[in-house]
N, C-alpha and C. Protein backbone atom coordinates (compact mmCIF):
# COMPACT_ATOMS: atom_id res chain seq x y z
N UNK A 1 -48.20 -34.65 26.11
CA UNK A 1 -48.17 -36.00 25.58
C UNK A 1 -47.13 -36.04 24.46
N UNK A 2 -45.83 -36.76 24.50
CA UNK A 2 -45.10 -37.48 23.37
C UNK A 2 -45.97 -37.02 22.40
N UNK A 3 -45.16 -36.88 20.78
CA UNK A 3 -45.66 -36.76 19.55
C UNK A 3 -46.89 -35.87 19.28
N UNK A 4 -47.81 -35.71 20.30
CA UNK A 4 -48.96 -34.87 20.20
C UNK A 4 -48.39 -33.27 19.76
N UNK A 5 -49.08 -32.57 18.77
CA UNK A 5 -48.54 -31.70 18.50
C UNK A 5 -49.52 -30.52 19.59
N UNK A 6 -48.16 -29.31 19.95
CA UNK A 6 -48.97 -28.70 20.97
C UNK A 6 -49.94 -27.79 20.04
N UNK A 7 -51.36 -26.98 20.32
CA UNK A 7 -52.26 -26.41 19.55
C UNK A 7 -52.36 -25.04 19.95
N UNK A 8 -52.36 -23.91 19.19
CA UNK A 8 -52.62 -22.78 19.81
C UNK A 8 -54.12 -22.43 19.02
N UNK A 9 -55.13 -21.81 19.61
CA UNK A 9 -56.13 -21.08 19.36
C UNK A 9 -55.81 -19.50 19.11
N UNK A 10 -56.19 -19.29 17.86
CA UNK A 10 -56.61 -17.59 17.29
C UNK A 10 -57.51 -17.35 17.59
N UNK A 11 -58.17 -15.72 17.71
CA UNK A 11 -59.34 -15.66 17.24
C UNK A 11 -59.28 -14.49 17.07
N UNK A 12 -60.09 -13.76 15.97
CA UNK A 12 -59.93 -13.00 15.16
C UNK A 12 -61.22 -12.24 14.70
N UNK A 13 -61.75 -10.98 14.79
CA UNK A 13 -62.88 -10.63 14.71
C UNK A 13 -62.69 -9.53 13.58
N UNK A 14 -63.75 -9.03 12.27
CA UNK A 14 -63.35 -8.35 11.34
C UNK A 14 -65.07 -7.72 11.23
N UNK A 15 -65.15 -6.09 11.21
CA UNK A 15 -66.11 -5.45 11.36
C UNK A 15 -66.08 -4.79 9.77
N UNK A 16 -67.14 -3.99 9.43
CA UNK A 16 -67.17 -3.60 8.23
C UNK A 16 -68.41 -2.61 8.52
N UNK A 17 -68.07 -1.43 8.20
CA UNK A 17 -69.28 -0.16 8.90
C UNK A 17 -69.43 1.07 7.49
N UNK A 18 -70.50 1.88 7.30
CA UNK A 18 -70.30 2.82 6.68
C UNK A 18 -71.64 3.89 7.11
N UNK A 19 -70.97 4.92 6.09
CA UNK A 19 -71.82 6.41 6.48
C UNK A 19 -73.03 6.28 5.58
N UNK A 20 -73.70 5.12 4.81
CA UNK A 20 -75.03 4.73 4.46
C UNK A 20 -75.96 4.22 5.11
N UNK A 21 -76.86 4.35 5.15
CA UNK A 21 -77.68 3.38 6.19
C UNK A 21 -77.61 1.73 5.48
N UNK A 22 -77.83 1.17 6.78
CA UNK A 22 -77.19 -0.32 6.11
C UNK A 22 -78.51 -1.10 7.03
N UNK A 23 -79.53 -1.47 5.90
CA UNK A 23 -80.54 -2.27 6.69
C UNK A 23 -80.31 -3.94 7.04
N UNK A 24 -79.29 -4.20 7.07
CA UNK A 24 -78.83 -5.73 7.64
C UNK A 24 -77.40 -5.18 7.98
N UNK A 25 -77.64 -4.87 9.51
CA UNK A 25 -76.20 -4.57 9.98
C UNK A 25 -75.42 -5.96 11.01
N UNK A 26 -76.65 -6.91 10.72
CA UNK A 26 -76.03 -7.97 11.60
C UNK A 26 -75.27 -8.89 10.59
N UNK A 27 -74.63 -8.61 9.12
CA UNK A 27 -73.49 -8.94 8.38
C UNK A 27 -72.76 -8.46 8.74
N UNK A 28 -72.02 -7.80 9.14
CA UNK A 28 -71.34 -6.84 9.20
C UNK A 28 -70.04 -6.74 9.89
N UNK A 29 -70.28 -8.14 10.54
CA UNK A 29 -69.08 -8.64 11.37
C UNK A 29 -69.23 -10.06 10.68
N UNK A 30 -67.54 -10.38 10.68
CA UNK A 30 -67.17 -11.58 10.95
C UNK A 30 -66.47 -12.20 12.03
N UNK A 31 -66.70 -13.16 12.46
CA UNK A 31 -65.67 -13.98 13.17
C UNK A 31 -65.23 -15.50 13.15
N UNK A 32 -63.75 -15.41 13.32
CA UNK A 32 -63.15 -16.54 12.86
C UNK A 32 -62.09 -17.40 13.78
N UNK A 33 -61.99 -19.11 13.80
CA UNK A 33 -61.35 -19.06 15.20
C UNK A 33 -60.41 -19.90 14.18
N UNK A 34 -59.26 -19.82 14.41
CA UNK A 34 -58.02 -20.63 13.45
C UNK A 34 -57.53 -21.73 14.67
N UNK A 35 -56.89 -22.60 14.83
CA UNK A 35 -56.25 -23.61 15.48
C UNK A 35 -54.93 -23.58 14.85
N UNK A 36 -53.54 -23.12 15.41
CA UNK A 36 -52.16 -23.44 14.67
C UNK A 36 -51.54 -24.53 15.41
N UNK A 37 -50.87 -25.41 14.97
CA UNK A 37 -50.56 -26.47 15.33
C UNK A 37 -48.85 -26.36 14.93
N UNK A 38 -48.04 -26.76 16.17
CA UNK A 38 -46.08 -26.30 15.90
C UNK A 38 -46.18 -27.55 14.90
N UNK A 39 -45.13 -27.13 14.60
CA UNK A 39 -44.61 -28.06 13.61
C UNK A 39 -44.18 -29.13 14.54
N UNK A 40 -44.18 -30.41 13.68
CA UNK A 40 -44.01 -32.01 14.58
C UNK A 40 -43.33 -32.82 13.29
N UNK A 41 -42.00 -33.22 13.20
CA UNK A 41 -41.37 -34.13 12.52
C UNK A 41 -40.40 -35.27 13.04
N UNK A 42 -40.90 -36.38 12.53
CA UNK A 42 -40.53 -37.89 12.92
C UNK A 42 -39.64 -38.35 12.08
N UNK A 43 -37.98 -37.92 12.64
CA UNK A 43 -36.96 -38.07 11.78
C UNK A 43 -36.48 -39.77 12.20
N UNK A 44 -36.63 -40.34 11.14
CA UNK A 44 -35.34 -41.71 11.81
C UNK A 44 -34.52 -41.50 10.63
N UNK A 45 -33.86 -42.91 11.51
CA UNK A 45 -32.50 -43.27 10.35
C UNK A 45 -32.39 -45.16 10.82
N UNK A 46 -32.00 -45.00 9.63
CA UNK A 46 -31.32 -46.95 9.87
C UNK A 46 -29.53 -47.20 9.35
N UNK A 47 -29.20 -48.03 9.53
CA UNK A 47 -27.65 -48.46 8.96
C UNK A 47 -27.76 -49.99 8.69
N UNK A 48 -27.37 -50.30 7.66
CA UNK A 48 -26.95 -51.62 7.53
C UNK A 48 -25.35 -51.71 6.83
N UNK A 49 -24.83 -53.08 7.21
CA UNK A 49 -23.34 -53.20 7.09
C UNK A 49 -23.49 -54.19 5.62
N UNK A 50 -22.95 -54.24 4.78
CA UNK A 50 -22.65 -55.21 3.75
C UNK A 50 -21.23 -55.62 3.35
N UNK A 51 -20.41 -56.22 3.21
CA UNK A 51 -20.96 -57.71 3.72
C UNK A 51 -21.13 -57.84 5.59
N UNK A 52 -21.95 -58.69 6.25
CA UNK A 52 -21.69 -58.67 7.56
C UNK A 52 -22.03 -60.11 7.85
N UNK A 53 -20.64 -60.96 8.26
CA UNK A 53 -19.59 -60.17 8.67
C UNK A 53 -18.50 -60.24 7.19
N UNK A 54 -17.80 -59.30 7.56
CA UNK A 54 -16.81 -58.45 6.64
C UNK A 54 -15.32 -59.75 6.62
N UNK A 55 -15.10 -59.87 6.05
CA UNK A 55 -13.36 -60.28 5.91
C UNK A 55 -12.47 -59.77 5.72
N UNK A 56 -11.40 -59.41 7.13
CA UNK A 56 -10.36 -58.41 7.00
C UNK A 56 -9.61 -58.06 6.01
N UNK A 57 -9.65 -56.56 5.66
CA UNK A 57 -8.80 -56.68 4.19
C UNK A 57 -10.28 -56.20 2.94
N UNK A 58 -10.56 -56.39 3.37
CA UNK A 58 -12.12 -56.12 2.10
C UNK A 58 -13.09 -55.35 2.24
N UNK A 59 -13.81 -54.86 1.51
CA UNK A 59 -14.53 -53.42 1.57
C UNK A 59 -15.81 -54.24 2.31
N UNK A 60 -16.02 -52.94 2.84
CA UNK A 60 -17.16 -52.79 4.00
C UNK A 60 -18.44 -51.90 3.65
N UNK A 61 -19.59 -51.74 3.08
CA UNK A 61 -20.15 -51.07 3.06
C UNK A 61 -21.24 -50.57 3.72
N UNK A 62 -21.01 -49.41 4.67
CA UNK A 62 -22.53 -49.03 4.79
C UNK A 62 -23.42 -48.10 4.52
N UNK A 63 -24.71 -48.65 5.13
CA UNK A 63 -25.83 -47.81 3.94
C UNK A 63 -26.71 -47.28 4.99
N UNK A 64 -27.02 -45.62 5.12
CA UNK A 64 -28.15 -44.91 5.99
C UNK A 64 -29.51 -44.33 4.90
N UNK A 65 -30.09 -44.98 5.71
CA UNK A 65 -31.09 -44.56 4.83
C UNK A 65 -31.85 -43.47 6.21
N UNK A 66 -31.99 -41.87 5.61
CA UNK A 66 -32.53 -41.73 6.18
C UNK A 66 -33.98 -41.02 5.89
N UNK A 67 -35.14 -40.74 6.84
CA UNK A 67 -36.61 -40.43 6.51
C UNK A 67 -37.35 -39.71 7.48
N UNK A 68 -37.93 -38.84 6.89
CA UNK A 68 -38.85 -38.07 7.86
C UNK A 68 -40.54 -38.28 7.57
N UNK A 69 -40.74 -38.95 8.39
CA UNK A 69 -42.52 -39.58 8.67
C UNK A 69 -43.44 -38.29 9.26
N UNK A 70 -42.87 -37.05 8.84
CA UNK A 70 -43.64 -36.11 9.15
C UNK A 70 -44.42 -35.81 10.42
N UNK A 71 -45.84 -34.99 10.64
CA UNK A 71 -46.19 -34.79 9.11
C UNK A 71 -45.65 -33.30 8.24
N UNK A 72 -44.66 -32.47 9.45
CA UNK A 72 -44.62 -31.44 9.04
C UNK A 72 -43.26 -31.59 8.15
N UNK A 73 -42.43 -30.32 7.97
CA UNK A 73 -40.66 -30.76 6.92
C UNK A 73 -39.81 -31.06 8.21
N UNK A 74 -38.78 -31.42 8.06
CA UNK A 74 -37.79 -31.58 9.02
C UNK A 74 -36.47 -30.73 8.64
N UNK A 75 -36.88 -29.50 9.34
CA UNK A 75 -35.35 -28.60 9.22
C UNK A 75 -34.48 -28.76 9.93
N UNK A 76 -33.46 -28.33 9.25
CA UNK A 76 -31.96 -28.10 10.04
C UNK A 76 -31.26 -30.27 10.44
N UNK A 77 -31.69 -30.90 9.53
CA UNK A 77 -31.55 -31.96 10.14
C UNK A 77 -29.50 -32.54 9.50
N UNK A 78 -29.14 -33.33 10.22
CA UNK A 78 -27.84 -33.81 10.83
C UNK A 78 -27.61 -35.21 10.40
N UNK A 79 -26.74 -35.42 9.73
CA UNK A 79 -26.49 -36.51 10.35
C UNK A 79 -25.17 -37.16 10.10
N UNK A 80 -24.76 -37.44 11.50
CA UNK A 80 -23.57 -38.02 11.80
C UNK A 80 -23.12 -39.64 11.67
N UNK A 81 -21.99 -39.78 11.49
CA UNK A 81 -22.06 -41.88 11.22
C UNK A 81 -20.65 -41.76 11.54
N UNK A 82 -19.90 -41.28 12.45
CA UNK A 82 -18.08 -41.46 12.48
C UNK A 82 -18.03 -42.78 12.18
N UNK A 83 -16.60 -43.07 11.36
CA UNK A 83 -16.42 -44.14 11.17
C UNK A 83 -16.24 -45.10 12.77
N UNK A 84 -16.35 -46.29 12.20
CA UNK A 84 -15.29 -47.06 13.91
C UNK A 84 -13.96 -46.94 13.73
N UNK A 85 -13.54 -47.02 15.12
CA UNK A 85 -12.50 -46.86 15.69
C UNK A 85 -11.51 -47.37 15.03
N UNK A 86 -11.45 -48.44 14.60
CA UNK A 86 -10.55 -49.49 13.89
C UNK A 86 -10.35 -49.36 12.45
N UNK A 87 -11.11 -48.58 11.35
CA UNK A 87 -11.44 -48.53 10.19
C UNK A 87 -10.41 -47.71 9.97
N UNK A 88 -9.64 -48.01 9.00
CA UNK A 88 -8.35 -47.24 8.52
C UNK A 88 -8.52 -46.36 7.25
N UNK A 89 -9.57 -46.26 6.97
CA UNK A 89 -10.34 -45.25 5.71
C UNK A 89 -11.52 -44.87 5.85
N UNK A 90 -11.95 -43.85 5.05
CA UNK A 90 -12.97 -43.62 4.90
C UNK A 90 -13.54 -42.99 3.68
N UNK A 91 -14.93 -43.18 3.09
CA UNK A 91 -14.87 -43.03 1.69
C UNK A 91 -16.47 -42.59 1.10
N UNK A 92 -16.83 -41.65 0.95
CA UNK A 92 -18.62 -41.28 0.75
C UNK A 92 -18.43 -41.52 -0.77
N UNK A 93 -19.78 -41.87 -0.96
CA UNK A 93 -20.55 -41.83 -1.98
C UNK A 93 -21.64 -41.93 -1.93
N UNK A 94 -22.14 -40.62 -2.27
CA UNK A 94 -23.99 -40.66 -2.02
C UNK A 94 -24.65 -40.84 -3.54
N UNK A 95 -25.41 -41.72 -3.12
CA UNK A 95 -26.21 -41.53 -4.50
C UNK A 95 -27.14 -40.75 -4.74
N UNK A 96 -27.52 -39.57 -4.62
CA UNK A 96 -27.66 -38.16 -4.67
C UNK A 96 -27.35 -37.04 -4.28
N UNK A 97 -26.68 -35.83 -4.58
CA UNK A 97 -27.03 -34.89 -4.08
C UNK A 97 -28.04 -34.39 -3.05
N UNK A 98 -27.79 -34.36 -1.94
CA UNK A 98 -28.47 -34.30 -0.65
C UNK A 98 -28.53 -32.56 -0.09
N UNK A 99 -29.93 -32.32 0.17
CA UNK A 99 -29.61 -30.85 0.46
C UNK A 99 -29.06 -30.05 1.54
N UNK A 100 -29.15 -31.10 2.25
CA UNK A 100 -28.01 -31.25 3.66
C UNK A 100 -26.82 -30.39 3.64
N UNK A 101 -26.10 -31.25 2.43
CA UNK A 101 -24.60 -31.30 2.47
C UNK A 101 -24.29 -29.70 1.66
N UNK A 102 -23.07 -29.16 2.56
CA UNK A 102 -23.19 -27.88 2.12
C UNK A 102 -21.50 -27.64 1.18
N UNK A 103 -21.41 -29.24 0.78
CA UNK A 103 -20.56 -29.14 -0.08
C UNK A 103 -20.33 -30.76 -0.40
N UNK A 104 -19.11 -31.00 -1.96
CA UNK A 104 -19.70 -32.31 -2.23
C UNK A 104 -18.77 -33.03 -1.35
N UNK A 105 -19.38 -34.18 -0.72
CA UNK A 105 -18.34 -35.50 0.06
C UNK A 105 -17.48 -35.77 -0.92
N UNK A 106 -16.02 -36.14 -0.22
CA UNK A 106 -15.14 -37.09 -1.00
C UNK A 106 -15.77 -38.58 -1.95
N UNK A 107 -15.29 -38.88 -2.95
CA UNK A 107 -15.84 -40.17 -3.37
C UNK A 107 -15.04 -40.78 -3.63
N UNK A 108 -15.64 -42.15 -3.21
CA UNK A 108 -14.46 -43.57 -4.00
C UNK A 108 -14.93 -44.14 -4.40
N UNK A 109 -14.13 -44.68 -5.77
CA UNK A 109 -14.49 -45.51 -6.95
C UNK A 109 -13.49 -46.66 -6.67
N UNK A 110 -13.65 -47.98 -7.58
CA UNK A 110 -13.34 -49.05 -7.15
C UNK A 110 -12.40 -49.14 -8.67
C-alpha cells in the first residue's frame, strides 16, 4: 500500500541462569517482540512566480518553499529549479543557509 510504512517483526529472547539454586526459575527468561518500521518521508515542494505576470525587462522572482511532512528525516534530498529557457540570468539568494547546499550559491543584490 502507497505511504504505508513496510513493518518488520524482531523477536528476541534473553535467559539468565546460575550455579545457586534459584527457587523462582520461571524469571529467568525474558522475552521481547520489537516492530521496526523503514523510514517513510513526505517530501514536497511548491514555486510561486512574483510578479505574475512579469513585464519584460523586470525582475522576476521565484520562491520554493520546500518541506518534509515526515514522519521520519528526509535524507539525501535535491532540489532542482533550472531556470527557463528564455531567462537570460540567473541569481540565488537564500534566506538561509540550507544544509543541502555543499557550498554558498551566487547572490544578487539590487
Amino acid at each position: 500500500v502507497p505511504g504505508v510504512p513496510i513493518a518488520v517483526t524482531l523477536g528476541n529472547t534473553a535467559t539468565v541462569e546460575s550455579s545457586t539454586e534459584d527457587p523462582v526459575p520461571a524469571n529467568n527468561t525474558s522475552n521481547l517482540v520489537v516492530t521496526v518500521v523503514t523510514s517513510v518521508a513526505n517530501v514536497t515542494i511548491s514555486k510561486i512566480a512574483n510578479p505574475n505576470p512579469v513585464v519584460a525587462g523586470t525582475n522576476l522572482t521565484y520562491t520554493l518553499s520546500v518541506q518534509n511532512l515526515g514522519p521520519s528525516n528526509a535524507n539525501g534530498v535535491v532540489v532542482t529549479d533550472p531556470p527557463p529557457s528564455r531567462q537570460d540570468s540567473t541569481c540565488y539568494s537564500p534566506e538561509q543557509d540550507l544544509p543541502c547546499c555543499s557550498r554558498p550559491l551566487p547572490c544578487c543584490r539590487a
